[in-house]
Protein backbone atom coordinates (compact mmCIF):
# COMPACT_ATOMS: atom_id res chain seq x y z
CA UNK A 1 -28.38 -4.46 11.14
CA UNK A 2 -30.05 -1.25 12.14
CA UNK A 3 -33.54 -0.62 10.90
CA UNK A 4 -33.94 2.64 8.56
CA UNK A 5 -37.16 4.62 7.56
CA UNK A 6 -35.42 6.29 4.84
CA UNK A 7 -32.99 3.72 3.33
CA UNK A 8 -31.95 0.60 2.80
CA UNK A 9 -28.33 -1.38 3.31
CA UNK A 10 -27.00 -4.56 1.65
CA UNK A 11 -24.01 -6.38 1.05
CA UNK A 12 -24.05 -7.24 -2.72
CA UNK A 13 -20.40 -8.13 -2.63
CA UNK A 14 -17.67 -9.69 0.32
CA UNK A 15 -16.73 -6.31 2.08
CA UNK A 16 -18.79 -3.61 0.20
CA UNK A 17 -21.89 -2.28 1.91
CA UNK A 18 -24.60 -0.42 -0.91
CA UNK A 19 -26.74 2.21 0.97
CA UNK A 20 -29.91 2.91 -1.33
CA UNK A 21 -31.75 6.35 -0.83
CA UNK A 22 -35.21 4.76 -0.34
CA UNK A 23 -37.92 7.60 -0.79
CA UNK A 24 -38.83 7.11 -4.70
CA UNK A 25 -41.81 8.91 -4.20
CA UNK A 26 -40.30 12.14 -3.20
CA UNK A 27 -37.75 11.52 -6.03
CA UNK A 28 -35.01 10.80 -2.59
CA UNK A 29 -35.36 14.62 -1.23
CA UNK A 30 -33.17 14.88 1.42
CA UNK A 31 -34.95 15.64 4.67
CA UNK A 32 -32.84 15.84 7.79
CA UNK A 33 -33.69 12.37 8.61
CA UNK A 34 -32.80 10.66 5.20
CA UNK A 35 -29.41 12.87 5.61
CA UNK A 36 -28.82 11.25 9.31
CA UNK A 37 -29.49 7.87 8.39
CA UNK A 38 -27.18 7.96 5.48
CA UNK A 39 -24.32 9.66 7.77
CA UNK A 40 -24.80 6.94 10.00
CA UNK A 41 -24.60 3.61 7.58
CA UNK A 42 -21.79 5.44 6.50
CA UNK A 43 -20.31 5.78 9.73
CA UNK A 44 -21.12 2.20 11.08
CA UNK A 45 -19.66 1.06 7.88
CA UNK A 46 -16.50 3.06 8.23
CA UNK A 47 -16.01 0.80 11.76
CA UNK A 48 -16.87 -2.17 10.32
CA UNK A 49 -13.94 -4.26 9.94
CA UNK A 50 -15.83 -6.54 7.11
CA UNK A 51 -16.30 -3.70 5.03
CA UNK A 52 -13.50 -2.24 2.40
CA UNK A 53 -15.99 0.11 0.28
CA UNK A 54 -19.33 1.66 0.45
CA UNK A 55 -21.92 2.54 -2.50
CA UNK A 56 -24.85 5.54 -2.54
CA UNK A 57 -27.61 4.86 -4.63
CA UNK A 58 -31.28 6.24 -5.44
CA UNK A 59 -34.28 4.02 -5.20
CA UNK A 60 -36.70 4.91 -7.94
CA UNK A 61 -36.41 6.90 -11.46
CA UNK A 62 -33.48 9.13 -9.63
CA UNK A 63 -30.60 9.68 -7.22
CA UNK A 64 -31.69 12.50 -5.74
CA UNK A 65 -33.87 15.71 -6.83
CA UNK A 66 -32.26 17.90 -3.69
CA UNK A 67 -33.46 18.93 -0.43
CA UNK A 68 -36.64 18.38 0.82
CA UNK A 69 -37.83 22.45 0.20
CA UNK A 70 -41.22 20.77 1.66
CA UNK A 71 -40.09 20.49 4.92
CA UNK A 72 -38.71 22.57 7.78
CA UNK A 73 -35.48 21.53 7.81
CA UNK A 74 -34.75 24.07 10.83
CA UNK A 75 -36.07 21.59 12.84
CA UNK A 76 -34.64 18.26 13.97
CA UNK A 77 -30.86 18.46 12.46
CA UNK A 78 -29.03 15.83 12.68
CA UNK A 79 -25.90 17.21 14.35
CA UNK A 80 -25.10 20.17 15.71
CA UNK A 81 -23.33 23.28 13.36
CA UNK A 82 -23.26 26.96 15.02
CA UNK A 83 -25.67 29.29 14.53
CA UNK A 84 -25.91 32.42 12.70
CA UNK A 85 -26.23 33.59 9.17
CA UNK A 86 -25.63 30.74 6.90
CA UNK A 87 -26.27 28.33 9.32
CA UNK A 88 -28.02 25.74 6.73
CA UNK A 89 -25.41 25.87 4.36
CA UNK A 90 -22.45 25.47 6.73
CA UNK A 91 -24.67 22.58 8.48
CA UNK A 92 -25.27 20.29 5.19
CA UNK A 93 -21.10 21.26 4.14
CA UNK A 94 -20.23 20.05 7.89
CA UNK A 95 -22.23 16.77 6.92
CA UNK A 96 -20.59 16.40 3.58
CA UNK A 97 -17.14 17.02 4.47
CA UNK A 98 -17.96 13.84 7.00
CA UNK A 99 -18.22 11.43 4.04
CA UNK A 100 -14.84 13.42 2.50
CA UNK A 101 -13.43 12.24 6.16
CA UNK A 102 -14.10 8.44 6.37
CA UNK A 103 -11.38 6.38 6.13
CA UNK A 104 -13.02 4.11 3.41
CA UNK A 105 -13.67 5.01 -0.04
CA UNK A 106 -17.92 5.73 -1.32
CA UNK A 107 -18.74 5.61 -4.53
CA UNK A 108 -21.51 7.15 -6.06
CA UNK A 109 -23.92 5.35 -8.44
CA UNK A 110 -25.76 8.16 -10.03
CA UNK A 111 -28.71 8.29 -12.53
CA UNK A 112 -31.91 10.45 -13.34
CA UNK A 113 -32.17 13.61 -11.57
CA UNK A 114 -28.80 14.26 -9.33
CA UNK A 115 -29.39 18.21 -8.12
CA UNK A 116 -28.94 21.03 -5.94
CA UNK A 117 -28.46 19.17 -2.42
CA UNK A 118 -28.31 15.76 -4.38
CA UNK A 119 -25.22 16.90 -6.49
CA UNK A 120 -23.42 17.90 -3.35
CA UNK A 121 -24.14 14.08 -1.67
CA UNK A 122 -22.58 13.01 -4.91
CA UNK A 123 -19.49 15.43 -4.86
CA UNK A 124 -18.84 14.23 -1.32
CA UNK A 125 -17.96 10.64 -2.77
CA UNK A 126 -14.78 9.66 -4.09
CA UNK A 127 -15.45 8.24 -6.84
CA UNK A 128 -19.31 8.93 -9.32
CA UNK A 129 -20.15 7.26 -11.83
CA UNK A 130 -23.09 7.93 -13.78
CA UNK A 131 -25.74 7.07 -16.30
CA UNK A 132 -25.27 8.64 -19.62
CA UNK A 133 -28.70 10.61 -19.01
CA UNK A 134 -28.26 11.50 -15.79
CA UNK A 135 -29.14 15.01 -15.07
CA UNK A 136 -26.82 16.77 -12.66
CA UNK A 137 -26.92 20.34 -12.05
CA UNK A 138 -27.94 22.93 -9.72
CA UNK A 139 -30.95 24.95 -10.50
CA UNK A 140 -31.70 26.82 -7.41
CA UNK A 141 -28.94 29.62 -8.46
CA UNK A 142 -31.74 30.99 -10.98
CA UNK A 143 -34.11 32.17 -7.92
CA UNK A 144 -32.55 31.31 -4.59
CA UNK A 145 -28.71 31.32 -4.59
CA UNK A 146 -25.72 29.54 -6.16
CA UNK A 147 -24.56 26.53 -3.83
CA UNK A 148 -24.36 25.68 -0.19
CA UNK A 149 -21.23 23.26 -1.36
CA UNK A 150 -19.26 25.11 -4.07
CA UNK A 151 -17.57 22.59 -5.23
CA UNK A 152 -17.67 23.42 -9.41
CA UNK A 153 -14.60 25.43 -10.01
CA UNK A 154 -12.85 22.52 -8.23
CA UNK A 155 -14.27 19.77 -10.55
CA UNK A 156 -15.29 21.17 -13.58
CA UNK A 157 -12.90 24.33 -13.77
CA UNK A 158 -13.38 27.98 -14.27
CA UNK A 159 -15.46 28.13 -17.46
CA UNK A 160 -18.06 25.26 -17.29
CA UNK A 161 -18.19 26.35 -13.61
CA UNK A 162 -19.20 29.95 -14.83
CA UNK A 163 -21.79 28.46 -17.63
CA UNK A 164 -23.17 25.98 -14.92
CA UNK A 165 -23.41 29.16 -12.32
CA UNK A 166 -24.93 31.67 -14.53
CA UNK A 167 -27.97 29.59 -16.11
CA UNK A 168 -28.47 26.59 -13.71
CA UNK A 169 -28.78 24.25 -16.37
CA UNK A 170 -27.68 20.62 -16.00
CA UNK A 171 -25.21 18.58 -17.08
CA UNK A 172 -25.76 14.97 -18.96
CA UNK A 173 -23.79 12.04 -17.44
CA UNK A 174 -21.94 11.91 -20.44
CA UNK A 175 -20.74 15.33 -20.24
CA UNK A 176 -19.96 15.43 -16.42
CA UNK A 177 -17.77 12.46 -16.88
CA UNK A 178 -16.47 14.53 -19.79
CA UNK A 179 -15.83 17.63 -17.89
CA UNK A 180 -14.36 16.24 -14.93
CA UNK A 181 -17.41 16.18 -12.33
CA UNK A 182 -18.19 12.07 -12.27
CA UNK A 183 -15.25 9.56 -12.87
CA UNK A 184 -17.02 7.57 -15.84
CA UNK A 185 -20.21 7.07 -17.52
CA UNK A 186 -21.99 4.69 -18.52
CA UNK A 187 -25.39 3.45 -20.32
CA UNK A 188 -27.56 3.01 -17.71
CA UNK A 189 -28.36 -0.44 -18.77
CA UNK A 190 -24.74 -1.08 -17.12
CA UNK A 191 -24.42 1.00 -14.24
CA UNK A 192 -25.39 -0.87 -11.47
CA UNK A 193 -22.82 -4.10 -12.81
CA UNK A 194 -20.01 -1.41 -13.73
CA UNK A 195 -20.59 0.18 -10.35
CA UNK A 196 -19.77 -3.06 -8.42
CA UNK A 197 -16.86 -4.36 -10.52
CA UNK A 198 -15.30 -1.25 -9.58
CA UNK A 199 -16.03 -1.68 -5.55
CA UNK A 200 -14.93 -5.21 -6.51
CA UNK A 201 -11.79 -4.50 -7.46
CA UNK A 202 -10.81 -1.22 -4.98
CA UNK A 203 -12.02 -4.04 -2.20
CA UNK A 204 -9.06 -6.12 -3.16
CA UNK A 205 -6.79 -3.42 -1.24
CA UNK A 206 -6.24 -3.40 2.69
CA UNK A 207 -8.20 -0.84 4.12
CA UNK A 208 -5.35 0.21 6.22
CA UNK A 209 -3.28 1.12 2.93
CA UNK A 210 -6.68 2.11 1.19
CA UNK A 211 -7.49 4.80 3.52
CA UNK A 212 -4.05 6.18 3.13
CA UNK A 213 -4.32 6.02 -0.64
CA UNK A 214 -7.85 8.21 -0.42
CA UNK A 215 -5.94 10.68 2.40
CA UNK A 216 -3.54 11.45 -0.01
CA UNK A 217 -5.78 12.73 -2.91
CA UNK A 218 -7.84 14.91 -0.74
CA UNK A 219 -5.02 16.39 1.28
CA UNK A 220 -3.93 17.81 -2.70
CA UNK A 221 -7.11 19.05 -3.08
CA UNK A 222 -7.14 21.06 0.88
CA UNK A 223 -4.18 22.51 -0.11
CA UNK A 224 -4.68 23.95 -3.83
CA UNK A 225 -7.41 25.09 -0.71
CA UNK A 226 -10.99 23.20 -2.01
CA UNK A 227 -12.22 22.72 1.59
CA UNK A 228 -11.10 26.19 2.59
CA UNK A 229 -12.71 27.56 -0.57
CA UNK A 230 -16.13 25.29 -0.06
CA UNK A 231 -16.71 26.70 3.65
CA UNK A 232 -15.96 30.10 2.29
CA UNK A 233 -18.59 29.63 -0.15
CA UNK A 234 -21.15 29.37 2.57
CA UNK A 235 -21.05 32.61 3.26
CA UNK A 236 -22.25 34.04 0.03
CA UNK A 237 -25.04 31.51 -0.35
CA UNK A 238 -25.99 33.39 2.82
CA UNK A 239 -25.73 36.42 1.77
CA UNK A 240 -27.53 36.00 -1.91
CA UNK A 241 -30.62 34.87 0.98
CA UNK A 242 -30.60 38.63 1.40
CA UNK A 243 -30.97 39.67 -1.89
CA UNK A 244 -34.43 40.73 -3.27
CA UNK A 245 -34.95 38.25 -5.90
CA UNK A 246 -34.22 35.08 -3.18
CA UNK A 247 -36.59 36.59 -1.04
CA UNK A 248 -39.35 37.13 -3.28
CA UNK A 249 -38.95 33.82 -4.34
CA UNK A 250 -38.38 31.89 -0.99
CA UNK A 251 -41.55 33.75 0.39
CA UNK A 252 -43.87 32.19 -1.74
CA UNK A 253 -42.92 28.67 -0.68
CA UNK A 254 -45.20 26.40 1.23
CA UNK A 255 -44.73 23.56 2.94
CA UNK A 256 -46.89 21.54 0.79
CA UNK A 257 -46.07 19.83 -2.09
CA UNK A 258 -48.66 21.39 -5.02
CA UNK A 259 -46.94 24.68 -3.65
CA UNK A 260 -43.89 23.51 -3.93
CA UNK A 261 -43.86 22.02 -7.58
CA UNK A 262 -45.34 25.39 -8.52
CA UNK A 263 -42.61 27.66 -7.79
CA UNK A 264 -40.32 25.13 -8.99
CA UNK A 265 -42.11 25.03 -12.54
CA UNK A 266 -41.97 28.81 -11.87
CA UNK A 267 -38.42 29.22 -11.56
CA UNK A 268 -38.06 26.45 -14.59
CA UNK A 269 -40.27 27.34 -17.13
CA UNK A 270 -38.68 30.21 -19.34
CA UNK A 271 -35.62 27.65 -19.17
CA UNK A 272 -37.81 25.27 -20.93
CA UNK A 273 -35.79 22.26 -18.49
CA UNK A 274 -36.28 20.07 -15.79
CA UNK A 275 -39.90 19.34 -14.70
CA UNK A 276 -41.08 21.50 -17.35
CA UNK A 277 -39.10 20.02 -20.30
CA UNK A 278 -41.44 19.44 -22.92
């Protein structure tokens, strides 16, 4: 099996494949290279003929705290998107929609910290399930913008979409099974064994019918129009980059990491959540 410097792959179960986001000490930040290498044990594991079902998981006290805003993640992409305003955002939605586009099913196995980029690796899956105190949400839209993926009308609805939007708070896993975003939650205790009963069982289907069966519930959602809707919403997240306030904020970053912690306290600290919860 291919050698990874970011993750890890196993086979806990006959024909499911677990990908584990393996950089614990940068809570799993997505850097360009973490997000190639899990596009491509996805990938490989889409062609393998021994696999039925795949599983995304953190390493460490979280799934994943976002992108890696200590890095330049101009540099090095892992796949080519066209240039232009909005590049980023239509780049990391182009990778997404990939995982929406494999023929086999990827279930997300959530807990801790799932945000900003990290929520949108987890929206790409078909199926999330979560730890009861899992903390999902998207904070950036406080500072920097609202989402490169806009995928919270679509899940959540109108009016927890609005109260998520306007304040950036997160949600608990119990309440984003509750409001629609993960498919169940659980204590976290029992989320790794609940996670694998369900690959378990979905692995008891052909893949050749099981593809079909995960088609036909994302074809729905393209056309009540959720993909056309989610590239649309790449354009405004470039053009709230414009706005004062994101570039105030966004010019104070460094690429270190004491610089960045700072204007993330910054930007959290009259909320009172996240790093600087009390």
């Amino acid at each position: 099996m291919t050698s990874f410097a970011h993750i890890l792959t196993d086979d806990p179960l006959p024909h499911v494949r677990r990908i584990t986001l393996n950089r614990p000490e940068k809570r799993n930040a997505l850097n360009n290279l973490l997000r190639k290498e899990i596009l491509e044990a996805l990938q490989a594991a889409d062609r393998d003929p021994e696999i039925s079902i795949m599983i995304l998981r953190g390493a460490g006290p979280c799934f994943s705290a976002g992108y890696d805003l200590s890095a330049d993640n101009k540099q090095g992409q892992p796949y080519h998107t066209a240039g232009g305003a909005g590049q980023w955002s239509r780049h990391v939605v182009d990778g997404w929609f990939t995982i929406w586009d494999l023929a086999k099913p990827v279930i997300a196995q959530v807990h801790g910290y799932c945000l900003a980029g990290g929520s949108e690796l987890a929206t790409a899956c078909d199926v999330v399930f979560v730890a009861e105190d899992a903390q999902i949400g998207y904070p950036p839209v406080r500072l920097m913008s609202p989402p490169d993926m806009q995928f919270h009308p679509w899940l959540v609805g109108m009016r927890r979409a609005m109260e998520l939007m306007l304040t950036g708070d997160a949600m608990s896993g119990r309440e984003a099974a509750e409001w629609g975003y993960a498919t169940r939650a659980f204590p976290l205790a029992e989320l790794e064994q609940a996670t694998l009963a369900f690959a378990e069982r979905a692995a008891k289907i052909p893949t050749d019918l099981q593809q079909l069966n995960k088609r036909s519930v994302h074809r729905a959602m393209e056309i009540m129009g959720a993909r056309a809707a989610m590239r649309a919403g790449t354009e405004i997240q470039a053009l709230a980059f414009t706005t004062e306030s994101s570039l105030a904020y966004r010019n104070n970053f460094k690429r270190d990491g004491s610089s960045v912690r700072d204007q993330l306290d910054k930007r959290d600290a009259t909320f009172g959540d996240y790093r600087t919860k009390k």
